[in-house]
Protein backbone atom coordinates (compact mmCIF):
# COMPACT_ATOMS: atom_id res chain seq x y z
CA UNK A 1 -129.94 2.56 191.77
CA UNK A 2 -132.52 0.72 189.48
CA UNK A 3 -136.33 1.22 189.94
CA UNK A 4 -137.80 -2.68 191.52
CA UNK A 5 -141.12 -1.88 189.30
CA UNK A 6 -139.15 -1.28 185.97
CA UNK A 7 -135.86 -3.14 186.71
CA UNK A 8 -136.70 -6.45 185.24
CA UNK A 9 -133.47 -8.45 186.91
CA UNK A 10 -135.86 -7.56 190.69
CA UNK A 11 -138.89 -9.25 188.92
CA UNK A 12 -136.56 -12.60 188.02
CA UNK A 13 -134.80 -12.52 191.37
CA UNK A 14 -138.36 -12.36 193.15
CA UNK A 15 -139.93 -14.72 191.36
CA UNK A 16 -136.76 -17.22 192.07
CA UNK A 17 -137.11 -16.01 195.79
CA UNK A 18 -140.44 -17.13 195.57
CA UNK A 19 -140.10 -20.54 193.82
CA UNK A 20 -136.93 -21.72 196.47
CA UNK A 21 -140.05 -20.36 199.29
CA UNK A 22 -142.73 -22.76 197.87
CA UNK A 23 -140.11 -25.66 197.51
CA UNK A 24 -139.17 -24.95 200.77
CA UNK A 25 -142.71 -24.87 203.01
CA UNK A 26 -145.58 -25.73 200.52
CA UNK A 27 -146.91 -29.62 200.80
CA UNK A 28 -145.24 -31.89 198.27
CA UNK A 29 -148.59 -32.33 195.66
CA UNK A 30 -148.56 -28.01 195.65
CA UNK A 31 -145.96 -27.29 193.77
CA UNK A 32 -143.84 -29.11 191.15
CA UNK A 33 -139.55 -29.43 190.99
CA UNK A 34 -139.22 -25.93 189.98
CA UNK A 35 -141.15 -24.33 193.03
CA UNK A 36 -144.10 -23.46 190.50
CA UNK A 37 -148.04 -24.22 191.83
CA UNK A 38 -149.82 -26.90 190.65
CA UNK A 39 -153.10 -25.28 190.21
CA UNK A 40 -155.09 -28.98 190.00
CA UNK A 41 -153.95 -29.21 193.75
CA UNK A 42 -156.68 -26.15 194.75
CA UNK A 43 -159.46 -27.66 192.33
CA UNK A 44 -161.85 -30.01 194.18
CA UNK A 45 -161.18 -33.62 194.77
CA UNK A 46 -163.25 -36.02 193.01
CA UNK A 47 -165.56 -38.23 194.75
CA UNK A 48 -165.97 -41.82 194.69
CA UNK A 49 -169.78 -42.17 193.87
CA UNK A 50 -169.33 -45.89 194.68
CA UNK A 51 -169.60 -45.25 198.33
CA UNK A 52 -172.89 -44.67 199.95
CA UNK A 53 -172.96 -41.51 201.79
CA UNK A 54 -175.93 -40.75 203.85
CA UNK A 55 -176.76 -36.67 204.10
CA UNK A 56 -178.87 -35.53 206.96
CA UNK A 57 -179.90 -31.78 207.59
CA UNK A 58 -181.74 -30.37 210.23
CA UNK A 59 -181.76 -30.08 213.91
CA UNK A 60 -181.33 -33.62 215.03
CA UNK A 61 -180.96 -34.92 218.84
CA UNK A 62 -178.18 -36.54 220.17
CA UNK A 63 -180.29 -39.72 220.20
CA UNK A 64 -181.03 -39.51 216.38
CA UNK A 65 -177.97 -38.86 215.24
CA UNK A 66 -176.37 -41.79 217.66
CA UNK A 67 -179.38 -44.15 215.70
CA UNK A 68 -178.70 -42.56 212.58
CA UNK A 69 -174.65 -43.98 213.02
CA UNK A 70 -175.93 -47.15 213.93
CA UNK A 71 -178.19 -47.70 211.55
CA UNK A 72 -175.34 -46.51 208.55
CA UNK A 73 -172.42 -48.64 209.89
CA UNK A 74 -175.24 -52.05 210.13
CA UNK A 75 -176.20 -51.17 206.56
CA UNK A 76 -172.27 -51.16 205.53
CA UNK A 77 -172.59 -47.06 204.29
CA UNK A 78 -168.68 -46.00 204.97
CA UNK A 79 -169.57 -42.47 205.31
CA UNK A 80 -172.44 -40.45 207.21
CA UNK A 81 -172.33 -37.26 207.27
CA UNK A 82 -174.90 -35.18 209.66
CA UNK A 83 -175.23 -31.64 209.31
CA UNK A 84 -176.65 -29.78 211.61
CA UNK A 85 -178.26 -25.95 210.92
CA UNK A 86 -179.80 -23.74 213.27
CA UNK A 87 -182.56 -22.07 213.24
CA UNK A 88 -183.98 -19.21 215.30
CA UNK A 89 -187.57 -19.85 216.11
CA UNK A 90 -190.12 -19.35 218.82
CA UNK A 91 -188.29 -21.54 221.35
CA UNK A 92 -184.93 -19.81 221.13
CA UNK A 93 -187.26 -16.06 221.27
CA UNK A 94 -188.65 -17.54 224.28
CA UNK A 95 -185.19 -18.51 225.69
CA UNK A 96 -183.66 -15.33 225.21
CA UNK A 97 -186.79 -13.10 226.83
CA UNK A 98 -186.06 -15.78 230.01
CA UNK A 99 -181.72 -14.96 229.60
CA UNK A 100 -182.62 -11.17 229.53
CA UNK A 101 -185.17 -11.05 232.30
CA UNK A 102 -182.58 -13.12 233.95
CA UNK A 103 -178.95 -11.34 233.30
CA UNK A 104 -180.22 -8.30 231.46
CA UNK A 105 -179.18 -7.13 228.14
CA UNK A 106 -175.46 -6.97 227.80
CA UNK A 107 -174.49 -10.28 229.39
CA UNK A 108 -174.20 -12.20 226.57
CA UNK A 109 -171.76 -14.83 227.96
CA UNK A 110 -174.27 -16.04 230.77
CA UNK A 111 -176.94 -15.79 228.50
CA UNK A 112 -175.01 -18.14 226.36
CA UNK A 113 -174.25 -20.30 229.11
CA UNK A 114 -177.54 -20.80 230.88
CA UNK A 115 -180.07 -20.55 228.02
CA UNK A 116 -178.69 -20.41 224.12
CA UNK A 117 -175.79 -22.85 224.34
CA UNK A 118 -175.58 -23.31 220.27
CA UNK A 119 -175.59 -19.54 219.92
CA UNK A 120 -172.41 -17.43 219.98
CA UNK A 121 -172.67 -14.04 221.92
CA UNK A 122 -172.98 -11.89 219.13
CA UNK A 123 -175.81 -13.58 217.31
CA UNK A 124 -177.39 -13.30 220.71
CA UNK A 125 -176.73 -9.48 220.91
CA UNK A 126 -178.20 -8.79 216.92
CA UNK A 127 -181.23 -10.90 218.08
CA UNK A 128 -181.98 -8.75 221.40
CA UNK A 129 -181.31 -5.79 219.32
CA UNK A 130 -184.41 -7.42 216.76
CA UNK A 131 -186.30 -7.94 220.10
CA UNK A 132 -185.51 -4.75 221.50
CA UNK A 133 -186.36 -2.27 218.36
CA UNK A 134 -183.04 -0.92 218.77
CA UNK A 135 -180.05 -0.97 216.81
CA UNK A 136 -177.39 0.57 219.87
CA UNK A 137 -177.95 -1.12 223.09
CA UNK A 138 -175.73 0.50 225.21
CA UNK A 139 -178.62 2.71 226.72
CA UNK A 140 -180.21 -0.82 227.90
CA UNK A 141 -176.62 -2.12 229.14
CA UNK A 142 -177.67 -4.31 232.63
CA UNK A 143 -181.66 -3.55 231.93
CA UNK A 144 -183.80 -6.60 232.60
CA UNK A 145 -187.09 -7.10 231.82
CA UNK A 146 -189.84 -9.36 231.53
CA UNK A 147 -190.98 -10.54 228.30
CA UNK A 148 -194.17 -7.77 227.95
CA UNK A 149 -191.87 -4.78 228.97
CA UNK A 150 -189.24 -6.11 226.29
CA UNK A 151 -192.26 -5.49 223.72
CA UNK A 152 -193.39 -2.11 225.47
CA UNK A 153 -189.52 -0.87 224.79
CA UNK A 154 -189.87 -2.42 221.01
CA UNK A 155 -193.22 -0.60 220.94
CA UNK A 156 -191.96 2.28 222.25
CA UNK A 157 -188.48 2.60 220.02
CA UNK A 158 -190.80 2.28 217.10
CA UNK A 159 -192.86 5.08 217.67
CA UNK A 160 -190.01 7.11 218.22
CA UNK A 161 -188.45 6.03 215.21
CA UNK A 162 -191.18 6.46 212.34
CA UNK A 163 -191.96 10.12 214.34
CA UNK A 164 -187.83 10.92 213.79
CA UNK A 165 -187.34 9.02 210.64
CA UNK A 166 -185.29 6.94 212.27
CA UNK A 167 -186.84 3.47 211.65
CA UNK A 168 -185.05 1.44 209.58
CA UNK A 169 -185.41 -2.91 209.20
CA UNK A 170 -187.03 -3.25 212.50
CA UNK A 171 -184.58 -0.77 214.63
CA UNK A 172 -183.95 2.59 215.49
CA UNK A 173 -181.12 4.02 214.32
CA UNK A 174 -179.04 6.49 215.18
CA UNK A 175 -178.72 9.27 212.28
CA UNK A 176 -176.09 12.09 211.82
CA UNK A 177 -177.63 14.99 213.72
CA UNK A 178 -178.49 12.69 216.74
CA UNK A 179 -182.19 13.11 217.09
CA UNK A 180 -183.09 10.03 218.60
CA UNK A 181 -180.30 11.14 221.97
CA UNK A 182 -182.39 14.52 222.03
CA UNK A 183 -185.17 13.21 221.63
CA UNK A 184 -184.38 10.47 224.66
CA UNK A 185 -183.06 13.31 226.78
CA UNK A 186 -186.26 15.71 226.11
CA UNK A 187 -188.39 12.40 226.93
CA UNK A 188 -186.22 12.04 230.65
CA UNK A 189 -186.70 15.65 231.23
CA UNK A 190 -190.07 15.49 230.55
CA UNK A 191 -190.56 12.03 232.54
CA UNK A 192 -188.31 13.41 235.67
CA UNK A 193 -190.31 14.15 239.04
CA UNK A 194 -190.75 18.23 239.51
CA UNK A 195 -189.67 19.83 242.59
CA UNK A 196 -192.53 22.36 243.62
């Protein structure tokens, strides 16, 4: 039986395989009579520079970008095209202190829903970790917590982290000998009510 990586007739017979596939499935301007791709079909499409295009960034209301349409379409510009970026800033901080006192850190869907509707759920957990000091939040799964004891546990991870060396970008990390669980379970013991 021949080797497929030294056999040359496998190569030719693969390659044919492959040609009658493209011919087959791939869209018309792809590939040529042969079944072979047409590489100037994955290069960019020119652009007519004769047409006025109108480029907007930011965060724009519904009502701006409704006059922005209006105001293209009366000036005869066939193409508008609004981009709109995000941003996290002090109002979304402020929404998502209100979504954790509210559902507590872990419910990411109703925080979504109720407060940070542009968000998707796992921005919203990276940016509670930020808030939080702390890189694992399962410790803090249902915790909730006003927007002064949110900075009290930030306060508190970092002190624990620089006195572990544990600190890293704004969280506290985990590292491979798991100080920062022993040192969490020392701090319970420690915190725990004595019975005389």
């Amino acid at each position: 039986m021949a080797d497929p990586r030294t056999d040359r007739r496998w190569e030719d017979e693969g390659a044919a395989y492959a040609r009658s596939m493209r011919l087959r499935f791939s869209p018309p301007r792809m590939v040529d009579v042969d079944g072979n791709i047409r590489q100037d079909y994955f290069r960019p499409q020119k652009v007519n520079r004769k047409k006025r295009r109108w480029t907007c960034e930011g965060r724009l209301g519904e009502a701006w970008t409704e006059w922005l349409m209006a105001m293209a379409t009366a000036r005869g510009t066939q193409q508008v095209v609004v981009i709109e970026t995000k941003a996290w800033g002090a109002q979304e901080r402020a929404l998502l202190y209100e979504g954790i006192a509210k559902h507590g850190v872990g419910s990411w869907k109703d925080i979504r829903k109720d407060f940070l509707t542009k968000w998707d759920e796992q921005a919203i957990r990276i940016k509670t970790s930020k808030l939080m000091g702390c890189q694992n939040l399962k410790r803090y799964a249902g915790w909730k917590g006003s927007k002064e004891e949110i900075k009290k546990e930030h306060e508190k991870n970092r002190a624990l982290g620089e006195k572990l060396g544990c600190w890293k970008s704004g969280y506290l990390v985990e590292d491979d000998h798991g100080s920062v669980a022993t040192a969490l379970e020392a701090e319970k013991k420690q915190d725990a009510p004595r019975m005389p």
